[in-house]
N, C-alpha and C. Protein backbone atom coordinates (compact mmCIF):
# COMPACT_ATOMS: atom_id res chain seq x y z
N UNK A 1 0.84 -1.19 0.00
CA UNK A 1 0.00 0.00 0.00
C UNK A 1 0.88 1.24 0.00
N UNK A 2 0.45 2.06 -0.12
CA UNK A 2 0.94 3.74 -0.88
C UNK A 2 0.17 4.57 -0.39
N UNK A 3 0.81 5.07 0.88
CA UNK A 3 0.00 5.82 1.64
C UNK A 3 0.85 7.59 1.85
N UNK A 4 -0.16 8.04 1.22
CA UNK A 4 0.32 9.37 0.75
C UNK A 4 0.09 10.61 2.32
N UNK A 5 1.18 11.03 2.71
CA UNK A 5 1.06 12.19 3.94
C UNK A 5 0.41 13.21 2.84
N UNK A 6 -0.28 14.29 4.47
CA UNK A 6 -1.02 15.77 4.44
C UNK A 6 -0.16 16.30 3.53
N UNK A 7 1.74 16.21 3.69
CA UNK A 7 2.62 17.16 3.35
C UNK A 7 2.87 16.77 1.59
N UNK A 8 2.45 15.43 1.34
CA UNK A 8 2.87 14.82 0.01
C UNK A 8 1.92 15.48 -0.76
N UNK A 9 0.36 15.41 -0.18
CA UNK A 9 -0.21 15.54 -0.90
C UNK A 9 -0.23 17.02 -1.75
N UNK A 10 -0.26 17.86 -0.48
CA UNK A 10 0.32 19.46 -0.67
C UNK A 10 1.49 19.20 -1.72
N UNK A 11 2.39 19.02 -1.78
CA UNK A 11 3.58 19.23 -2.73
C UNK A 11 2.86 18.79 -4.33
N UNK A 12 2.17 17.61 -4.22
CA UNK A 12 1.84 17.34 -5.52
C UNK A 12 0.84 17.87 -5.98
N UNK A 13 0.02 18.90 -5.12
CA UNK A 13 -1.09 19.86 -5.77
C UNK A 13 -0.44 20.65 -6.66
N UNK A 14 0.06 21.13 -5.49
CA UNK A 14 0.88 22.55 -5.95
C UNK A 14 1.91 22.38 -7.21
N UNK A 15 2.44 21.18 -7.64
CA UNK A 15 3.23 21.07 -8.42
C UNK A 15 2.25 20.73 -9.64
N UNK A 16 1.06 20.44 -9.59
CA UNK A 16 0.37 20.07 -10.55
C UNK A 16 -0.07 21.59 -10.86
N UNK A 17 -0.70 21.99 -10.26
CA UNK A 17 -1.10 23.80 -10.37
C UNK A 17 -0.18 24.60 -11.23
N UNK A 18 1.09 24.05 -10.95
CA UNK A 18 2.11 25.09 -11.71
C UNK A 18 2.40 24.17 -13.31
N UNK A 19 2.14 22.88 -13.27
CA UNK A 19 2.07 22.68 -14.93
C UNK A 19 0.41 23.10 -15.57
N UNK A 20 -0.49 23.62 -14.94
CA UNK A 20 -1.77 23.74 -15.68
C UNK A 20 -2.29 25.23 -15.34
N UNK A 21 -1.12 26.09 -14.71
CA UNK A 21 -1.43 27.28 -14.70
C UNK A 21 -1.35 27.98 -15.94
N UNK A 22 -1.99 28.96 -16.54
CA UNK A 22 -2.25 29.28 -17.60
C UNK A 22 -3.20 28.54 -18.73
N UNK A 23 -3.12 27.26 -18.66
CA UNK A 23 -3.79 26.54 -19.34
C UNK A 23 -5.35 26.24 -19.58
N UNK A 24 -5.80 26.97 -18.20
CA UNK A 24 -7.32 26.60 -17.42
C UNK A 24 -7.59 27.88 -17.17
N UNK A 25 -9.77 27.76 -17.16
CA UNK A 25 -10.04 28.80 -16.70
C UNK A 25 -10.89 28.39 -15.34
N UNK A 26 -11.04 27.22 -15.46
CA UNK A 26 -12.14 26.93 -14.02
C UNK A 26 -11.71 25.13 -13.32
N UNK A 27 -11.66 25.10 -12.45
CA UNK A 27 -11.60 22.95 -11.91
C UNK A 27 -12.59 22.98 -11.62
N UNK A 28 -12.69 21.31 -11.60
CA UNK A 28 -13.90 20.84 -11.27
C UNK A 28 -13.22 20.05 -10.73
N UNK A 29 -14.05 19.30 -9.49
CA UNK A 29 -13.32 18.41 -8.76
C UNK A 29 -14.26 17.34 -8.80
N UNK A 30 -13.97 15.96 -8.85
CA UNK A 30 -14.85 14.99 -8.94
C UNK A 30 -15.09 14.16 -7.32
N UNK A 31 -15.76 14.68 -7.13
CA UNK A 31 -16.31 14.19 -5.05
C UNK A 31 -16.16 12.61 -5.31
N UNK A 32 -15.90 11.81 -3.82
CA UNK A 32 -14.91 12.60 -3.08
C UNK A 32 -13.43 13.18 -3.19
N UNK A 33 -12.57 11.96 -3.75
CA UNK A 33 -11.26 12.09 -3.25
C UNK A 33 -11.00 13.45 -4.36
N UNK A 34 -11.53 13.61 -5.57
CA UNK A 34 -10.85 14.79 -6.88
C UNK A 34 -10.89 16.26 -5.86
N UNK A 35 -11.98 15.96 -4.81
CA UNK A 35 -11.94 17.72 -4.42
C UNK A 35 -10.98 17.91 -3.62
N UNK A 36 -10.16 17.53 -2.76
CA UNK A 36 -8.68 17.71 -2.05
C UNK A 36 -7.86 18.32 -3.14
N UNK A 37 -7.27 17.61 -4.43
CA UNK A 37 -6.55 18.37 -4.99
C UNK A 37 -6.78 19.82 -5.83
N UNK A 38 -8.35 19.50 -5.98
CA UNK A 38 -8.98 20.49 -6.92
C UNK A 38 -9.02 21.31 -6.09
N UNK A 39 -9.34 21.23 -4.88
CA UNK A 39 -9.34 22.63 -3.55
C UNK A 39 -8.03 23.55 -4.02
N UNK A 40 -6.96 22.21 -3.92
CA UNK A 40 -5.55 23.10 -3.56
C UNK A 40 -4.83 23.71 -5.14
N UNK A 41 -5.70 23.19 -5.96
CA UNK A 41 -5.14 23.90 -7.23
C UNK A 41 -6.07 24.98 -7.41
N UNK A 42 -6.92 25.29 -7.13
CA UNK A 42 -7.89 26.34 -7.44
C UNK A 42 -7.82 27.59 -6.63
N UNK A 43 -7.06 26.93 -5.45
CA UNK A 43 -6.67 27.95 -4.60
C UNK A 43 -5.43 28.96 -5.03
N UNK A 44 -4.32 27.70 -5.49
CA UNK A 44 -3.13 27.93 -5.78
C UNK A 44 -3.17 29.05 -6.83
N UNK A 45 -3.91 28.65 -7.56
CA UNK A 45 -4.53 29.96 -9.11
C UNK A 45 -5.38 30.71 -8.89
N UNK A 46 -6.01 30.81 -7.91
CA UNK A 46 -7.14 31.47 -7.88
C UNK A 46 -8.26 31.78 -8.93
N UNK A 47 -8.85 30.64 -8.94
CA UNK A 47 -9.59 30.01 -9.82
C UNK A 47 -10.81 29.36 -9.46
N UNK A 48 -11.98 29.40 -10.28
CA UNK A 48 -13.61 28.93 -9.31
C UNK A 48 -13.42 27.51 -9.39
N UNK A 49 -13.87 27.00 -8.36
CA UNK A 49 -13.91 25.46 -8.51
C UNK A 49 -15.52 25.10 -8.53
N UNK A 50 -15.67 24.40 -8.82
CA UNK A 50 -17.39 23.27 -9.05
C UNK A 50 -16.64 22.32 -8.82
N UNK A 51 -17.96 21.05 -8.62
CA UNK A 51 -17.51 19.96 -8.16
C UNK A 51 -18.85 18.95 -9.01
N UNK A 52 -18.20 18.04 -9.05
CA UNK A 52 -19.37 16.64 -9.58
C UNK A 52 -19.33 15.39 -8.99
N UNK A 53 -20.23 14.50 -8.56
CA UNK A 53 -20.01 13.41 -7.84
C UNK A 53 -20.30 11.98 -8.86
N UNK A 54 -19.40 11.00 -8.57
CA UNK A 54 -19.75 9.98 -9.10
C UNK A 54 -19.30 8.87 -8.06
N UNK A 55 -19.76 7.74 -8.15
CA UNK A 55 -19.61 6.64 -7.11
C UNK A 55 -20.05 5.43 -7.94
N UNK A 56 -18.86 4.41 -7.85
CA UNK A 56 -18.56 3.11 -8.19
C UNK A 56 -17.85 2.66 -7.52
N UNK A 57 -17.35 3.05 -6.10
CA UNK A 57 -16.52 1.84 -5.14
C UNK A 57 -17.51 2.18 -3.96
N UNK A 58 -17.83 0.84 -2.76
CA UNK A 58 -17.54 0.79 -1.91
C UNK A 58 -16.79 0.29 -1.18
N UNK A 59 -16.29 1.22 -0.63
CA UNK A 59 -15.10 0.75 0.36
C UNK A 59 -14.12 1.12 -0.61
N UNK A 60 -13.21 0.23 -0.79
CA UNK A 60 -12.23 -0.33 -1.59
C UNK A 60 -12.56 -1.59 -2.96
N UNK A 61 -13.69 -1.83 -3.13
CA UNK A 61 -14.50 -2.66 -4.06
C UNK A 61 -14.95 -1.80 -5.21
N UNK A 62 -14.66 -1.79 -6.29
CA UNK A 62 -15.41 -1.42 -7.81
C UNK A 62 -16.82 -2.55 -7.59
N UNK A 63 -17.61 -1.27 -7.90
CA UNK A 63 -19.21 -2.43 -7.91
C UNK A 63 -19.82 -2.26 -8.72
N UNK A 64 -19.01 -1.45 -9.97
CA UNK A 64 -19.69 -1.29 -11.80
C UNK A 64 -19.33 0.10 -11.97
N UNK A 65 -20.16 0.37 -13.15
CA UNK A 65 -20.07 1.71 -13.83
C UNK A 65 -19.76 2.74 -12.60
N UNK A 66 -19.26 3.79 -13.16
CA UNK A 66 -19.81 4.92 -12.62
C UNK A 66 -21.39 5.98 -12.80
N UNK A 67 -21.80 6.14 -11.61
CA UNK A 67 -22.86 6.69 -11.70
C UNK A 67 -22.91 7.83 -11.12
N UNK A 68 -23.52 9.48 -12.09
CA UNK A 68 -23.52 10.19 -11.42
C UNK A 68 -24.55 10.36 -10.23
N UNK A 69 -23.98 10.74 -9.49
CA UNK A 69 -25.03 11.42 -8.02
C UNK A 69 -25.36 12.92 -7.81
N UNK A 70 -24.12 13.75 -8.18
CA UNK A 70 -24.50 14.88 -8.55
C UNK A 70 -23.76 15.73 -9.49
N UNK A 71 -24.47 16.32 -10.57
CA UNK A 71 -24.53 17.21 -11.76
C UNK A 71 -23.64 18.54 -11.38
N UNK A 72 -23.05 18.83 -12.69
CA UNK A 72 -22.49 20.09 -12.27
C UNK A 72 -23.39 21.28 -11.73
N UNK A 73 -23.21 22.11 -11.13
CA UNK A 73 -23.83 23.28 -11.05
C UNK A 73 -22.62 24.30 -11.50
N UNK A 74 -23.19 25.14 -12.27
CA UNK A 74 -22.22 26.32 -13.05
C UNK A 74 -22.18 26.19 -13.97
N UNK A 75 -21.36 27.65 -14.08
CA UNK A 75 -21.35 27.85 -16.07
C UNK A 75 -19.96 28.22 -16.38
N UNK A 76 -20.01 26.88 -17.35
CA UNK A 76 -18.29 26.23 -18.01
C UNK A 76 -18.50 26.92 -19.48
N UNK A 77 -19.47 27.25 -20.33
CA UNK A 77 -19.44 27.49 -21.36
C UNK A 77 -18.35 28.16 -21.84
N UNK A 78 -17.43 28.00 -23.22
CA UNK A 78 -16.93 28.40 -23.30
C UNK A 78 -15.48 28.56 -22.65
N UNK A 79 -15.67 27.99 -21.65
CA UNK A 79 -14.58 27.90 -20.60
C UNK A 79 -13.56 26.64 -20.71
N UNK A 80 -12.31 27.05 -20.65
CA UNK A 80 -11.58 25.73 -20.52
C UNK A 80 -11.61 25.16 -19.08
N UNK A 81 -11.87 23.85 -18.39
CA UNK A 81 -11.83 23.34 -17.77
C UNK A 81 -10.83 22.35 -17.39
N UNK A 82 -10.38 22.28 -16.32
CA UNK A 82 -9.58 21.22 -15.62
C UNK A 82 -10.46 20.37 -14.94
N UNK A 83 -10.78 19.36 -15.06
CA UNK A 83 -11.55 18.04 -14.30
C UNK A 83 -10.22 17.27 -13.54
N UNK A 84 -10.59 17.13 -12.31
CA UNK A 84 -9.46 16.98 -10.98
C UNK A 84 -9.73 15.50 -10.06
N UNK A 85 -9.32 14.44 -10.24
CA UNK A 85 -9.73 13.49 -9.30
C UNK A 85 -8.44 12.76 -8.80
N UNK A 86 -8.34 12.30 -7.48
CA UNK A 86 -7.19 12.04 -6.84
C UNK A 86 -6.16 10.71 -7.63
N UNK A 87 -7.02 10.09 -8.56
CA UNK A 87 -6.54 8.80 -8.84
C UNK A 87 -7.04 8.54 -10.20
N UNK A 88 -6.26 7.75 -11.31
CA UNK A 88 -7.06 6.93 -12.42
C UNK A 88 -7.12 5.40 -12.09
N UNK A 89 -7.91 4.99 -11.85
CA UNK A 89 -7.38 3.31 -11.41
C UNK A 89 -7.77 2.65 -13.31
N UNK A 90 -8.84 2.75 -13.27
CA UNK A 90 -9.65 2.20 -15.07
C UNK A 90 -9.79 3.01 -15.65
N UNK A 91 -9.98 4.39 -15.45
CA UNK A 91 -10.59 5.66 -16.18
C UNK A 91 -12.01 5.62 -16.56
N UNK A 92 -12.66 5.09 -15.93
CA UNK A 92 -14.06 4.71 -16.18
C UNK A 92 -14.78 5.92 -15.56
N UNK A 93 -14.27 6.32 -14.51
CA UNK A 93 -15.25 7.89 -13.79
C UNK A 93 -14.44 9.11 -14.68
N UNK A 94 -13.42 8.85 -15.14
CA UNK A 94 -12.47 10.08 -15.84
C UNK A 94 -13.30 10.35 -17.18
N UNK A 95 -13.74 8.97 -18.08
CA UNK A 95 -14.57 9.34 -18.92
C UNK A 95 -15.99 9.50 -18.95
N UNK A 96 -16.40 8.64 -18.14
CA UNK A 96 -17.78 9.31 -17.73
C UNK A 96 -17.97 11.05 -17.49
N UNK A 97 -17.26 11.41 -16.67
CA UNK A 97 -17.03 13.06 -15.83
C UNK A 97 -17.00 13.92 -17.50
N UNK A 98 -15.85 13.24 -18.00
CA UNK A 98 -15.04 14.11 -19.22
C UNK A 98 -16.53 14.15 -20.17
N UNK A 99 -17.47 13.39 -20.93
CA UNK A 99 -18.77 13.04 -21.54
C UNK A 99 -19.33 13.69 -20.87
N UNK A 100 -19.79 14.02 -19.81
CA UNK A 100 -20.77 14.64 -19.41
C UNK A 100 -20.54 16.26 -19.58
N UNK A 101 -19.08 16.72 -18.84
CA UNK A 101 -18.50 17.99 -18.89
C UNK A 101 -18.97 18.90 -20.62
N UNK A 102 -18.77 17.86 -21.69
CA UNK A 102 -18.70 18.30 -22.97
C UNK A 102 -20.33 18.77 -23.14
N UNK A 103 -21.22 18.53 -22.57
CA UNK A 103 -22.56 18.83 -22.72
C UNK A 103 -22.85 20.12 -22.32
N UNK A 104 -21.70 20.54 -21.52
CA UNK A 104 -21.78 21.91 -21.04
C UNK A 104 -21.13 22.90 -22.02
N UNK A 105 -20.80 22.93 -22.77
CA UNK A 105 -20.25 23.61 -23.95
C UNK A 105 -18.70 24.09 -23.66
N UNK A 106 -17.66 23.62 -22.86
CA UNK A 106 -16.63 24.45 -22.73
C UNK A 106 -15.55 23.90 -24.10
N UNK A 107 -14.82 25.28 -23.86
CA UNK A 107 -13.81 25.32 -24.69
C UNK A 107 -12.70 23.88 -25.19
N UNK A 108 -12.47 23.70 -24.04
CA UNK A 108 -11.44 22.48 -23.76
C UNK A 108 -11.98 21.72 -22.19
N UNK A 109 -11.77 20.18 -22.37
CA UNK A 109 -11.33 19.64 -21.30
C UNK A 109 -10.11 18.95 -21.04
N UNK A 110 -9.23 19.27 -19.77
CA UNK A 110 -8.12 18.98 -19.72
C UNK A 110 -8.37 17.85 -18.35
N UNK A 111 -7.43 17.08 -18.16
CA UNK A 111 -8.01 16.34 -17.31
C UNK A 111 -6.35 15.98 -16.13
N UNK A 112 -6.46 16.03 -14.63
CA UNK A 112 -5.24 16.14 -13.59
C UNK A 112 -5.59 15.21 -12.79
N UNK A 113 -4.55 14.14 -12.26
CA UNK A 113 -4.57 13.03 -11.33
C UNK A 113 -3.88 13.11 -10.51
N UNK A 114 -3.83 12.88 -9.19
CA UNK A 114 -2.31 12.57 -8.22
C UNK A 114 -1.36 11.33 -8.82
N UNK A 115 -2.38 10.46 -9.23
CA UNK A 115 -1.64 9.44 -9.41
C UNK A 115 -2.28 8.73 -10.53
N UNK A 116 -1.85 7.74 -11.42
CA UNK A 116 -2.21 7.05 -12.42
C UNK A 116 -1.96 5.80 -12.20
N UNK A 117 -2.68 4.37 -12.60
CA UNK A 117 -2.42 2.86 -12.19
C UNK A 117 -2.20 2.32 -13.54
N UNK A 118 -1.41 1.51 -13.86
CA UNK A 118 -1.41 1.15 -15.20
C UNK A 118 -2.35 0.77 -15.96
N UNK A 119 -3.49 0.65 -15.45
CA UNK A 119 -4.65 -0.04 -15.78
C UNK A 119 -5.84 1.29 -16.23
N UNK A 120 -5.24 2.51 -16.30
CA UNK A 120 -5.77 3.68 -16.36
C UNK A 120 -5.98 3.55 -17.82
N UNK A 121 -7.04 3.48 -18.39
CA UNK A 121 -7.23 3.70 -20.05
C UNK A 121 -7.32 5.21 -20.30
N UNK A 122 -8.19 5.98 -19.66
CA UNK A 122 -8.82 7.25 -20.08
C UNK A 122 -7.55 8.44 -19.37
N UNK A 123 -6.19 8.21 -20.17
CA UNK A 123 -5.11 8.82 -19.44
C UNK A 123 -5.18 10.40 -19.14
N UNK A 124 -5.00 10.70 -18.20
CA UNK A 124 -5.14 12.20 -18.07
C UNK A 124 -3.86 12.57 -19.00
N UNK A 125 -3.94 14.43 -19.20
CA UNK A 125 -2.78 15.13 -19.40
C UNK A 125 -1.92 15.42 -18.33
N UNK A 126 -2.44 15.69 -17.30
CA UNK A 126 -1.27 15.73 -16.08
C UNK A 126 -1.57 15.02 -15.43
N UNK A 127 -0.35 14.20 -14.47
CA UNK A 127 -0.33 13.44 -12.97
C UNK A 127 1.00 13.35 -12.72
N UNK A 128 1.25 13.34 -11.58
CA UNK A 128 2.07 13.47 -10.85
C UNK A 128 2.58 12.03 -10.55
N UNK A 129 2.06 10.62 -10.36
CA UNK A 129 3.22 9.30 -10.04
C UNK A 129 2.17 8.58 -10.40
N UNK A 130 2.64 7.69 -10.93
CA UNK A 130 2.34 6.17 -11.41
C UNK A 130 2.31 4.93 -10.33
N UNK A 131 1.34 4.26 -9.95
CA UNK A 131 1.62 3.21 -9.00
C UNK A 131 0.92 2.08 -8.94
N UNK A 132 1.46 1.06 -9.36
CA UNK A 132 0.44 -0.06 -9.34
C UNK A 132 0.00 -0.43 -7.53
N UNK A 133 0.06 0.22 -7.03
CA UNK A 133 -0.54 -0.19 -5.29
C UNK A 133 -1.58 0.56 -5.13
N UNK A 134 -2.27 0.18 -3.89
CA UNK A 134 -3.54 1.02 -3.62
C UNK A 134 -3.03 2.06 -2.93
N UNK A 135 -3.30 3.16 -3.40
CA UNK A 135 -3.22 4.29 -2.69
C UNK A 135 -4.27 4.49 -1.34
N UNK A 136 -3.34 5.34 -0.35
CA UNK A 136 -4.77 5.89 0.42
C UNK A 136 -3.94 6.89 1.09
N UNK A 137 -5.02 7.96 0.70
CA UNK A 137 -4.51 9.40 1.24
C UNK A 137 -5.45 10.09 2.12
N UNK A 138 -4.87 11.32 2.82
CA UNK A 138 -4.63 11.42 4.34
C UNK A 138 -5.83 11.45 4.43
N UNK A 139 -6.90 12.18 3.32
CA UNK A 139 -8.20 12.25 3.94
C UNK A 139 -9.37 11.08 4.20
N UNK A 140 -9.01 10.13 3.69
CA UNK A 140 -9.12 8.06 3.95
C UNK A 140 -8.79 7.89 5.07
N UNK A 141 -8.12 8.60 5.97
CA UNK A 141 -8.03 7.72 7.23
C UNK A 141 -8.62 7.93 8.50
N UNK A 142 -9.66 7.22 8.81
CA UNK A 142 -10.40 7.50 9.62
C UNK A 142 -9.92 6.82 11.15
């Protein structure tokens, strides 16, 4: 297991922020784990964040598709977007999120991970480490 500190995670926001600064006009963070980094990059740029929810694990179990739970609220039109989630394990919520985002009319979607699993089809443009282990970061630990 690959258990990411408060301080790791901070370094790899912020280092992600500075390859997609300029590039973006708004994040979206995909609830739960996408809004931690999307917080700290949106902050970092000062930049609006939205958020969208999808859920296909419990626990630590994939239990199918992804399904949304909740819809964007806001207006992307026109707007380039960053879509933000902590992890790609299949890319199955990355393209779901990314399909739905395009209905909103923005300019571009760009898409940012902490981490990528080899098994990631729907590859983002930015992430920060590659890991075939299960991740679990700081805000997972209860």
């Amino acid at each position: 297991m690959r258990k990411v500190s408060w301080e790791e995670f901070e370094k790899m926001s912020y280092e992600l922020a500075e390859k997609v600064k300029g590039k973006v006009d708004v994040i979206i963070g995909i609830l739960r784990g996408g809004y931690f980094p999307a917080h700290m990059i949106a902050e970092r740029l000062g930049l609006e964040i939205y958020v969208i929810r999808y859920k296909s694990y419990v626990k630590t179990k994939k239990v199918g598709k992804p399904v949304l739970t909740l819809p964007l609220v806001g207006n992307i039109n026109g707007k380039r977007v960053l879509l933000v989630d902590d992890i790609c394990d299949t890319g199955d919520t990355l393209k779901a999120a990314k399909d739905l985002l395009k209905q909103y009319n923005p300019s571009e979607v760009l898409v940012a991970t902490l981490f990528i699993k080899p098994s990631c089809e729907e590859r983002p443009e930015f992430w920060m480490e590659e890991s075939d282990e299960w991740v679990e970061f700081p805000w997972e630990r209860t």
